[in-house]
N, C-alpha and C. Protein backbone atom coordinates (compact mmCIF):
# COMPACT_ATOMS: atom_id res chain seq x y z
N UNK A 1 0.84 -1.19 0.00
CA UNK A 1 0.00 0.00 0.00
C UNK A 1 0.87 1.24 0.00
N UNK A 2 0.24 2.14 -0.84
CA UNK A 2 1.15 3.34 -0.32
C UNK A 2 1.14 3.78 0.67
N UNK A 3 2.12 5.32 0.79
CA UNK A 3 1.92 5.95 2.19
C UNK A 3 2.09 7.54 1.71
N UNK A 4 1.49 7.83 3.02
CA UNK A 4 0.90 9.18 3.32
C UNK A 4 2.44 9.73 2.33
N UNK A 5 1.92 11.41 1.74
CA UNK A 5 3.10 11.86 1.72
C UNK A 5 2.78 13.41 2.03
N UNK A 6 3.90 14.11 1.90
CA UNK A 6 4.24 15.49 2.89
C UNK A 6 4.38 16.49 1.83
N UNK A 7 4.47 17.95 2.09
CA UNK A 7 4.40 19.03 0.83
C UNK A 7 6.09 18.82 1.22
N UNK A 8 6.58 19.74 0.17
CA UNK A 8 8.18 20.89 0.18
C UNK A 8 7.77 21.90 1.00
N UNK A 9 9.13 22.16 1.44
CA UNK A 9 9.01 23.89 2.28
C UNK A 9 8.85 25.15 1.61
N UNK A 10 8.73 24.55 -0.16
CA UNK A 10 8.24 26.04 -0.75
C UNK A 10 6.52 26.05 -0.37
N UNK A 11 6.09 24.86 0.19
CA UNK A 11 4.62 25.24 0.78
C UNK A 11 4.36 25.72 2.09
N UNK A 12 5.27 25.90 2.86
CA UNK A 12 5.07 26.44 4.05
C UNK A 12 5.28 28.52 3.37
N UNK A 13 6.44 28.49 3.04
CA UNK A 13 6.49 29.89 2.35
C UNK A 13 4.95 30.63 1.70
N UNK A 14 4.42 29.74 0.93
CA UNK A 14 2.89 30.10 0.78
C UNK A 14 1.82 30.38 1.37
N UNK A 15 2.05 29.41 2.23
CA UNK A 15 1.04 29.33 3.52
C UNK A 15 0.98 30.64 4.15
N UNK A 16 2.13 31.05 4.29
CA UNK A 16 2.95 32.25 5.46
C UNK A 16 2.66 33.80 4.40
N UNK A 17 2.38 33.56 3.10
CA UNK A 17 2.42 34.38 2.43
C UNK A 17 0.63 34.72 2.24
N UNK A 18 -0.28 33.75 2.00
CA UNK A 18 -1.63 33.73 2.20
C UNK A 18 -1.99 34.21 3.47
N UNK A 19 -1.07 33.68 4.39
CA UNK A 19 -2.03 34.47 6.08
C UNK A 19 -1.53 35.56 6.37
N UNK A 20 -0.72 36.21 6.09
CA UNK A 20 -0.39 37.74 5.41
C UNK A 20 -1.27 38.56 5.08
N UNK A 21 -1.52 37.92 3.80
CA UNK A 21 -2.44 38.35 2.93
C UNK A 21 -4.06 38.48 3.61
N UNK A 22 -4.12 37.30 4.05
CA UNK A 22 -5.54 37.51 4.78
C UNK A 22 -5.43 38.33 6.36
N UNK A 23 -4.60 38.15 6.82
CA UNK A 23 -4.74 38.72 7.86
C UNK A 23 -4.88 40.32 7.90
N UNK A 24 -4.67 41.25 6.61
CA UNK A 24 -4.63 42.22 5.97
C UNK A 24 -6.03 42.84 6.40
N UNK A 25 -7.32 41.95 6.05
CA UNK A 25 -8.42 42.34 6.62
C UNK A 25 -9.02 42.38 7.52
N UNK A 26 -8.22 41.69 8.50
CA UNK A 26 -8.41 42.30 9.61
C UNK A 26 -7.79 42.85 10.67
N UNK A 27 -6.45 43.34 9.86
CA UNK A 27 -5.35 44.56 10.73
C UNK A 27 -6.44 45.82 9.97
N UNK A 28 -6.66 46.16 9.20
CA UNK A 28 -7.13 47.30 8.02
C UNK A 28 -8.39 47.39 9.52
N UNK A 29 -9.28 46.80 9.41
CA UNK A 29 -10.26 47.52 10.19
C UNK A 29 -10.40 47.77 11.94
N UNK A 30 -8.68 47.14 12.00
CA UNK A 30 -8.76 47.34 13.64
C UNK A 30 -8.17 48.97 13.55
N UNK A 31 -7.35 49.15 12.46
CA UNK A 31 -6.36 50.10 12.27
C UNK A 31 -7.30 51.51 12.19
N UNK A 32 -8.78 51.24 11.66
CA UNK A 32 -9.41 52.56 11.37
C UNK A 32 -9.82 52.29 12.77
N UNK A 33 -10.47 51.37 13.40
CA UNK A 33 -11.16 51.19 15.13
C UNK A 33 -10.13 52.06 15.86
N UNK A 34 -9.03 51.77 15.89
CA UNK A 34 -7.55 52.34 16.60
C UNK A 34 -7.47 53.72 16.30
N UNK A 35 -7.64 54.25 15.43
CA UNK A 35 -7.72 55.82 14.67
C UNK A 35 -8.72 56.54 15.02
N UNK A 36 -9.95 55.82 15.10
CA UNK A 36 -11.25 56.33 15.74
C UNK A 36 -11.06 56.65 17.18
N UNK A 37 -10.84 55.85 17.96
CA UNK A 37 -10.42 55.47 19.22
C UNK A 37 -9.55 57.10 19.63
N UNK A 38 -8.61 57.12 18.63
CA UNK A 38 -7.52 58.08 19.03
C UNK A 38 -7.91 59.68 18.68
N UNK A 39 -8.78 59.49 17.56
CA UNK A 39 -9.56 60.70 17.25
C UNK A 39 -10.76 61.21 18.44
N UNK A 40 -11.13 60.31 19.10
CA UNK A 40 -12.23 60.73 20.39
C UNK A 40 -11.39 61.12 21.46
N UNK A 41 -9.98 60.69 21.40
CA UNK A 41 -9.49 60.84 22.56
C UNK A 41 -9.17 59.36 23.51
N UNK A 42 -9.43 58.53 23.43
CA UNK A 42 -9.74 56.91 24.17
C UNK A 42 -8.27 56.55 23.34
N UNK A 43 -6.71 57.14 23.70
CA UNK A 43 -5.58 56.89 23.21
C UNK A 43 -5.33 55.90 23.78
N UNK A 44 -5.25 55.20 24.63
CA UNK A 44 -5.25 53.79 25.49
C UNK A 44 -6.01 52.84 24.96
N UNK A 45 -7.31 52.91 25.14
CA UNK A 45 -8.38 52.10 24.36
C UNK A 45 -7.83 51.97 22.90
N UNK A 46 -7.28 53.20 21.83
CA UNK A 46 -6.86 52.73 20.61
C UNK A 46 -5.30 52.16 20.72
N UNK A 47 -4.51 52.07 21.41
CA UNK A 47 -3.28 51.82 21.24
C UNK A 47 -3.17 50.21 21.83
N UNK A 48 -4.27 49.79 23.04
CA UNK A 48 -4.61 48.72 23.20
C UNK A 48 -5.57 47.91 21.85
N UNK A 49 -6.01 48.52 21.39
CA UNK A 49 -6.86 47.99 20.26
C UNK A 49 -5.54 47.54 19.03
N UNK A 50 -4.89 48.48 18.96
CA UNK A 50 -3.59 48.58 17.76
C UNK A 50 -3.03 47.54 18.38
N UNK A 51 -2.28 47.19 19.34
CA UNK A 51 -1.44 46.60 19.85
C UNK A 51 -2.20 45.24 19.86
N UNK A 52 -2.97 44.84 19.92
CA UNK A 52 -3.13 43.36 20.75
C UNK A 52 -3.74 42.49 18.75
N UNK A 53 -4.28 43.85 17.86
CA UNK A 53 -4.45 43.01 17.00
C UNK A 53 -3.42 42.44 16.03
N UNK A 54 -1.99 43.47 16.09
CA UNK A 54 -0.76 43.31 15.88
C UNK A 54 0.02 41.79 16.14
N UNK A 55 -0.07 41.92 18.04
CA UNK A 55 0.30 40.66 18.38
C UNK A 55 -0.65 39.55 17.51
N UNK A 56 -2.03 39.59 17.64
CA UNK A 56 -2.42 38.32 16.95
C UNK A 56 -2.04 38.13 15.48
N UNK A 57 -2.22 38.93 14.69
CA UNK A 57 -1.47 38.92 13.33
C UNK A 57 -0.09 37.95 13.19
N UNK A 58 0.85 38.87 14.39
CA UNK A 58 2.45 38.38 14.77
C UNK A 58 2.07 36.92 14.64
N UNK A 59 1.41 36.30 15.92
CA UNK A 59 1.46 35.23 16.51
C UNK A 59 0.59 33.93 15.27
N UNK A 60 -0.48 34.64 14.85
CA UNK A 60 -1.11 34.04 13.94
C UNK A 60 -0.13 33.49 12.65
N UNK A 61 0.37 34.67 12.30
CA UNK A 61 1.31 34.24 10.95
C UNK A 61 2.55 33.39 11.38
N UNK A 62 3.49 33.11 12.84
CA UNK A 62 4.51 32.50 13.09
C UNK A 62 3.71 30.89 13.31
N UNK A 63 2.55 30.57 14.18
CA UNK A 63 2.07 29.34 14.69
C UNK A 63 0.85 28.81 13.35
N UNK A 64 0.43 29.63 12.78
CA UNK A 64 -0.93 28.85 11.82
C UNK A 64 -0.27 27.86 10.81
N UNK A 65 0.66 28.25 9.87
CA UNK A 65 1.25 28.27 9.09
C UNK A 65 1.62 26.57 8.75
N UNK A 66 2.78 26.67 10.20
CA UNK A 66 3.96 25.31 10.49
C UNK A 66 2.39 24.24 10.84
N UNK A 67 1.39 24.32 11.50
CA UNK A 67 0.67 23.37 11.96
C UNK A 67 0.10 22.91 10.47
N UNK A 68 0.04 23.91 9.72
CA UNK A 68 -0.84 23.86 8.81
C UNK A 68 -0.35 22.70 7.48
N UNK A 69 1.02 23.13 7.58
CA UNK A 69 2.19 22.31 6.81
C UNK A 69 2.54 21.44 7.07
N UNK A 70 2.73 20.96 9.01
CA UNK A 70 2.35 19.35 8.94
C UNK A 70 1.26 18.23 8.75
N UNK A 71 -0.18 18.98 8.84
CA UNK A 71 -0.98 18.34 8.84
C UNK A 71 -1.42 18.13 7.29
N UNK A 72 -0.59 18.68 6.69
CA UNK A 72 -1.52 18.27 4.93
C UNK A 72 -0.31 17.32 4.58
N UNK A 73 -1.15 16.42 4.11
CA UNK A 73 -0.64 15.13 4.07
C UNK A 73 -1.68 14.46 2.56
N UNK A 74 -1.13 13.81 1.95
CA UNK A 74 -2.24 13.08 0.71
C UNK A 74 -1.62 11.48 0.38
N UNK A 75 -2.45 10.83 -0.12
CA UNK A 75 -1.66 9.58 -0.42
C UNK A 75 -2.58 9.71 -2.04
N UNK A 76 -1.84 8.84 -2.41
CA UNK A 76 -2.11 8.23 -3.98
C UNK A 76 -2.20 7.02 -4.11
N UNK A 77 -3.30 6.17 -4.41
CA UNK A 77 -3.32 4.55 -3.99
C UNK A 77 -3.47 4.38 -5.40
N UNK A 78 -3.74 2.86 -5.32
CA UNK A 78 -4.70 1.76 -6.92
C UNK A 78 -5.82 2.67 -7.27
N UNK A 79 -6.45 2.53 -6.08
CA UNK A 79 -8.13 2.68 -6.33
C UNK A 79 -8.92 3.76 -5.80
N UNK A 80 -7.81 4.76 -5.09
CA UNK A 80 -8.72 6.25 -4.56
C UNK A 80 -7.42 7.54 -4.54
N UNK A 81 -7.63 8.37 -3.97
CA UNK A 81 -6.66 9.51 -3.78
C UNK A 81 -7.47 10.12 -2.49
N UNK A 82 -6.65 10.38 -0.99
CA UNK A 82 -7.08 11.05 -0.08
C UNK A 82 -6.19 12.18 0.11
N UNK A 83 -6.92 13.05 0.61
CA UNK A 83 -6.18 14.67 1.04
C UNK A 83 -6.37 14.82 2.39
N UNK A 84 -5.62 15.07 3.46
CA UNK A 84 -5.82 15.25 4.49
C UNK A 84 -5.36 16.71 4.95
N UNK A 85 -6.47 17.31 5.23
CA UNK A 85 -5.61 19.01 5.47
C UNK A 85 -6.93 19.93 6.57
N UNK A 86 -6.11 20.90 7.10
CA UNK A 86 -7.17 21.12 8.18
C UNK A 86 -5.80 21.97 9.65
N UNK A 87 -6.64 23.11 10.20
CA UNK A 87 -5.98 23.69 11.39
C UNK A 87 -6.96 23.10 12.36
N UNK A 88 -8.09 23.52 12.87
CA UNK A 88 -9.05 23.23 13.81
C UNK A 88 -9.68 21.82 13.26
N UNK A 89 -10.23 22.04 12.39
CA UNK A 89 -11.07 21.20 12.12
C UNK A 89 -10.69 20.44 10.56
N UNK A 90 -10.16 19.08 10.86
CA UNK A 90 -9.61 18.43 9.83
C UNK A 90 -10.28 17.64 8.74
N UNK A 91 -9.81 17.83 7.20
CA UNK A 91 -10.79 17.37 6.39
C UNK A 91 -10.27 16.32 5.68
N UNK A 92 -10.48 14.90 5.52
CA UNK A 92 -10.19 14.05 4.89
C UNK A 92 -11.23 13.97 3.80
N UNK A 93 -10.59 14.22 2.54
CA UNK A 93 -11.16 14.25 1.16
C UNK A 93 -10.93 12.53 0.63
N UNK A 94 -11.72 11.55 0.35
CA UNK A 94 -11.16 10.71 -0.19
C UNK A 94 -12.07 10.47 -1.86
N UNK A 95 -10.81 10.30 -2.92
CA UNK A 95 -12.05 10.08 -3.91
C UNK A 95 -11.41 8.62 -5.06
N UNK A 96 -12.24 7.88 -5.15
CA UNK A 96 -11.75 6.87 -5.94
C UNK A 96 -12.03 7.08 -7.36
N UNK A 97 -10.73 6.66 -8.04
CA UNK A 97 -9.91 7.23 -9.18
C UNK A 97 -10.78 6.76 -10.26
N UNK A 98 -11.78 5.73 -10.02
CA UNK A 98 -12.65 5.80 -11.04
C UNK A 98 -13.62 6.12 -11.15
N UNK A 99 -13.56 7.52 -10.38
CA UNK A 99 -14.63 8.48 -10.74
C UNK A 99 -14.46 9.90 -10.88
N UNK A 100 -13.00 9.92 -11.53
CA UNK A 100 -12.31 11.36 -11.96
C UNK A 100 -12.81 11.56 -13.45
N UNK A 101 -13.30 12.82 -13.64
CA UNK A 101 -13.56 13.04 -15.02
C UNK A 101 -12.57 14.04 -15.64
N UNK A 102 -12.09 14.89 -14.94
CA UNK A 102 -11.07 16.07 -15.18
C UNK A 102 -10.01 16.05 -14.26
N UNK A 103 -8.83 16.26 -14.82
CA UNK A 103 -7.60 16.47 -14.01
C UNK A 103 -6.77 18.20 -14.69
N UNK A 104 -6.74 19.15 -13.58
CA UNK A 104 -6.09 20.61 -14.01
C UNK A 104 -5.47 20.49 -13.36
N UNK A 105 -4.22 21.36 -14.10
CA UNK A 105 -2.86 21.50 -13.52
C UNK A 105 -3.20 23.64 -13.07
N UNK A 106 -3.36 24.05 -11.92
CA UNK A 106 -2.90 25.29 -12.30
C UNK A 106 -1.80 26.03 -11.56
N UNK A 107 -1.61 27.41 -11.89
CA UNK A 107 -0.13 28.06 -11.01
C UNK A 107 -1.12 29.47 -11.00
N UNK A 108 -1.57 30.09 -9.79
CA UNK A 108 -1.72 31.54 -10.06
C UNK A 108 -0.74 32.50 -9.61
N UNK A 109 -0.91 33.60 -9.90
CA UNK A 109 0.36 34.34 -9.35
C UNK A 109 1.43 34.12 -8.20
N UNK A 110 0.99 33.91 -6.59
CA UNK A 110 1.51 33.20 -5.91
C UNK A 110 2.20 32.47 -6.05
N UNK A 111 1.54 31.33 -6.13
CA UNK A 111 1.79 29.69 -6.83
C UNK A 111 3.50 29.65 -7.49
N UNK A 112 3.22 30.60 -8.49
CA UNK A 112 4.02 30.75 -9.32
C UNK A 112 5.52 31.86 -8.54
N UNK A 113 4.87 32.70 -8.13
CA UNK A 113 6.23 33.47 -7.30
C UNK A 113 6.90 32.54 -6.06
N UNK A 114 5.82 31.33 -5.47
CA UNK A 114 6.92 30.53 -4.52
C UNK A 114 7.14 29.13 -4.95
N UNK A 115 7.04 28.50 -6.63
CA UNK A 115 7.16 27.76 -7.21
C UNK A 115 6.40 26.28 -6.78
N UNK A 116 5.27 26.48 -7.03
CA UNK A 116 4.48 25.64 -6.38
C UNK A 116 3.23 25.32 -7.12
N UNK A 117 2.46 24.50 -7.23
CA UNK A 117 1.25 24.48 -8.01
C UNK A 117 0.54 23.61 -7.67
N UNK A 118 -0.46 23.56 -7.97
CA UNK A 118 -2.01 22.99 -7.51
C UNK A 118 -2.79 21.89 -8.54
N UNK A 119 -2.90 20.78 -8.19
CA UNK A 119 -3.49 19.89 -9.29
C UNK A 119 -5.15 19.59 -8.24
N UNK A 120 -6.00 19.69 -9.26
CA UNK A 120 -7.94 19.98 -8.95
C UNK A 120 -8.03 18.97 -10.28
N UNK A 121 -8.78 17.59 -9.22
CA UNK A 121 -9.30 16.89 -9.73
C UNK A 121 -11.04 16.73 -9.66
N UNK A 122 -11.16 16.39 -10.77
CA UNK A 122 -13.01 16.95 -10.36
C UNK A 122 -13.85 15.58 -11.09
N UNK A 123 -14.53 15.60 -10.52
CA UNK A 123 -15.70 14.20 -10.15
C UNK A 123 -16.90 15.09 -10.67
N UNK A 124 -18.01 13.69 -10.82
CA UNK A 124 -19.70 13.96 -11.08
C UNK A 124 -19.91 15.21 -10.37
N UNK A 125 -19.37 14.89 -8.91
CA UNK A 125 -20.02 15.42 -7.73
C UNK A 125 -19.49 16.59 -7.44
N UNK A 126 -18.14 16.95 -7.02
CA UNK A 126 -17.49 17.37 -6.22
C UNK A 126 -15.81 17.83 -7.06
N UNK A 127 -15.00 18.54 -6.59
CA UNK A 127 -13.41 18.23 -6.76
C UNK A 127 -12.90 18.62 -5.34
N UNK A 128 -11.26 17.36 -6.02
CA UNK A 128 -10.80 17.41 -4.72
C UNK A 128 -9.06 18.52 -5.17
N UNK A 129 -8.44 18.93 -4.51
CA UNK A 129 -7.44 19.88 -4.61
C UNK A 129 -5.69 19.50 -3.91
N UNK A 130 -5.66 18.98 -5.06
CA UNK A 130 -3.94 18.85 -4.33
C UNK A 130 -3.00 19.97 -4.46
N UNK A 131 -3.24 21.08 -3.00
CA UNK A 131 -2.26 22.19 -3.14
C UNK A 131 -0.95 21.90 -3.16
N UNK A 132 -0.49 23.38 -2.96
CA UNK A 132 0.97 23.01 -2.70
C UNK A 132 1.80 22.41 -3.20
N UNK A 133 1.71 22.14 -4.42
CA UNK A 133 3.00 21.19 -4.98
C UNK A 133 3.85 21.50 -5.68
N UNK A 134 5.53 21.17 -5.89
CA UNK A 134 6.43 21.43 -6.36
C UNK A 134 5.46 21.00 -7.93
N UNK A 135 5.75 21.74 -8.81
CA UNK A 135 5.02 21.66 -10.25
C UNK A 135 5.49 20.20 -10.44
N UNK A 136 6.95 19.69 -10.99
CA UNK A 136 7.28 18.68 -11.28
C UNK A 136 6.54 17.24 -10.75
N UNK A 137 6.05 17.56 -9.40
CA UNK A 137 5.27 16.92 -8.75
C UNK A 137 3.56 16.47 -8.79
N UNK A 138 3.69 18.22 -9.21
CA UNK A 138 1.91 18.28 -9.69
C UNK A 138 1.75 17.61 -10.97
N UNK A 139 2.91 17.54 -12.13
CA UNK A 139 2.64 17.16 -13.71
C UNK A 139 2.62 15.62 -13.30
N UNK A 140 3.56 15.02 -12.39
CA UNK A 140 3.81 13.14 -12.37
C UNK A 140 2.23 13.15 -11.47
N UNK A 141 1.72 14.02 -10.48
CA UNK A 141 0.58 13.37 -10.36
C UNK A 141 -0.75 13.29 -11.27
N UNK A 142 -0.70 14.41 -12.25
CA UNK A 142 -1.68 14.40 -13.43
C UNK A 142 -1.33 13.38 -14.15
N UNK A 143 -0.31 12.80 -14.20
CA UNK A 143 0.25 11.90 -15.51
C UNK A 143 -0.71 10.45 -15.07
N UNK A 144 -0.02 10.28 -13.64
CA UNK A 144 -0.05 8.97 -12.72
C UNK A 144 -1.84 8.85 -13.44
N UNK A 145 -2.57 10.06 -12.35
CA UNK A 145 -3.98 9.43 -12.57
C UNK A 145 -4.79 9.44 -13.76
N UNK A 146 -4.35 10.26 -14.49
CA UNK A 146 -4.48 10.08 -16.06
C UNK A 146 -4.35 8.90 -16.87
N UNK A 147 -3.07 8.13 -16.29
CA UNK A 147 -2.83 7.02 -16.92
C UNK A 147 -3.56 5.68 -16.19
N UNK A 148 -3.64 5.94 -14.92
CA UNK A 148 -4.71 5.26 -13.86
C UNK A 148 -6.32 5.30 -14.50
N UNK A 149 -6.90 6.15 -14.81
CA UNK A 149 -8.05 5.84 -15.20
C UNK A 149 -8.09 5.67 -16.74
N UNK A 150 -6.93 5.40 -17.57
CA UNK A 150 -7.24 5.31 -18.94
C UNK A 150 -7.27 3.64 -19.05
N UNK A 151 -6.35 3.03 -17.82
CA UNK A 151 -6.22 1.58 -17.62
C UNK A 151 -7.19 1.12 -17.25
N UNK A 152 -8.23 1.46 -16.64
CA UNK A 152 -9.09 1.07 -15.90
C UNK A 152 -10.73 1.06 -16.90
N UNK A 153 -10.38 2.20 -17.61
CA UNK A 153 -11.18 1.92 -18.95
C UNK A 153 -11.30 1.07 -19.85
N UNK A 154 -9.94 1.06 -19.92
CA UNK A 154 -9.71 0.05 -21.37
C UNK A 154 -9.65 -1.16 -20.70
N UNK A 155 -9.83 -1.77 -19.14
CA UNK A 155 -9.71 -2.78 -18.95
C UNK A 155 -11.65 -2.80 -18.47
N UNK A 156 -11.83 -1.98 -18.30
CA UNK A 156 -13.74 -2.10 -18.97
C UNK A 156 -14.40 -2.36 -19.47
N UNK A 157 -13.51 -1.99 -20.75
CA UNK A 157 -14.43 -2.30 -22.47
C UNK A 157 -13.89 -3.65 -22.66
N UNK A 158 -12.52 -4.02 -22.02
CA UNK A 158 -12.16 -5.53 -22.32
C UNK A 158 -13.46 -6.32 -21.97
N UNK A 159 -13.72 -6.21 -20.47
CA UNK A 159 -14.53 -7.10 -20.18
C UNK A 159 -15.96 -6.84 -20.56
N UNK A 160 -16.14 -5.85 -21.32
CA UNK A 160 -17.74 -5.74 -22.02
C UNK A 160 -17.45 -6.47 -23.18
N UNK A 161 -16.49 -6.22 -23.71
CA UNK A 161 -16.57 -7.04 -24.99
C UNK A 161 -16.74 -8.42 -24.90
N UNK A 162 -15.98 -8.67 -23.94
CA UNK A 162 -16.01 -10.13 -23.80
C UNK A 162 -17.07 -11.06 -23.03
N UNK A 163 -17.73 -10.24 -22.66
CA UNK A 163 -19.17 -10.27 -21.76
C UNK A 163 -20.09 -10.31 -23.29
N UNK A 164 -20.11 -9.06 -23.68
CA UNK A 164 -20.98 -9.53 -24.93
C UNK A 164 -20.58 -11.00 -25.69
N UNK A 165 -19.16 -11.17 -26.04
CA UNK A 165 -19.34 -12.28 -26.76
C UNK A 165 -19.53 -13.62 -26.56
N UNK A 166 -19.97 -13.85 -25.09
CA UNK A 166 -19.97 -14.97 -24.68
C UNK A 166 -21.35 -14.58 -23.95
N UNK A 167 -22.28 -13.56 -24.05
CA UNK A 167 -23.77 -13.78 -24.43
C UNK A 167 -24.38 -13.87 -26.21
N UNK A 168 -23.59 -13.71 -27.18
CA UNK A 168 -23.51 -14.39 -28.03
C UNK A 168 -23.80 -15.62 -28.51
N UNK A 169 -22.84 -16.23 -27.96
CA UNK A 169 -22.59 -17.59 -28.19
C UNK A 169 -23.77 -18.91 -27.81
């Protein structure tokens, strides 16, 4: 059986670069709360307001990140593909490979500035998302399940054919 496997550390760099990014919206509106604060006069109340959303930002972007980067984990089997990823609340994606209809490779800006890319495999139902990946990594896993469900086809029609011809007979 296979086993679990782990991102590169150009995915922790991303990670750290996204909670940045998000955390943006909500330094921006403590920052006008803090300004307000200081414009009434309540310079304590805003400098405590400034200060403590700072620290969480700080603390948020040094601890979210690393947890975040050990816990995503994916395996690649025969007969399914699971994603395991999650801070609080952890999500095991599992989807069996013969029920992939589309496999994308993409890089968006990010992606691409910390050399990393994303393969989104998509089902009847649902898709599942393998972030984070060294590209070279993302193309052998498009290849793998690409070539995984073309086998699994053609070993389909084998046995229809041969099902028909021996209701034939």
């Amino acid at each position: 059986m296979a086993s679990y496997e782990t991102l590169s550390k150009k995915a922790l760099k991303l990670m750290r670069i996204t909670s940045v990014i998000g955390l943006f919206f909500l330094l921006a509106p403590a920052c006008v709360l803090a300004g307000m604060m200081f414009y009434a006069g309540n310079t304590l109340s805003g400098a405590l307001t400034l200060t403590g959303a700072v620290m969480f930002c700080v603390a948020y972007v040094l601890v979210v990140p690393p947890i975040r980067f050990r816990r995503y984990t994916y395996l690649i089997a025969d007969d399914r593909i699971e994603i395991i990823e999650g801070i609080l609340f952890v999500t095991r994606t599992i989807v069996p490979i013969d029920r992939i209809h589309q496999i994308d490779i993409k890089r968006g800006p990010l992606d691409t500035a910390t050399g990393v890319a994303k393969v989104i495999v998509t089902t009847a139902g649902s898709a599942a998302v393998f972030r984070f990946l060294e590209p070279e990594r993302a193309d052998s896993i498009a290849l793998y399940l690409n070539e995984s469900i073309s086998r699994k086809l053609r070993a389909k029609e084998t046995n229809q054919d041969n099902e028909e011809t021996d209701h034939v007979r």
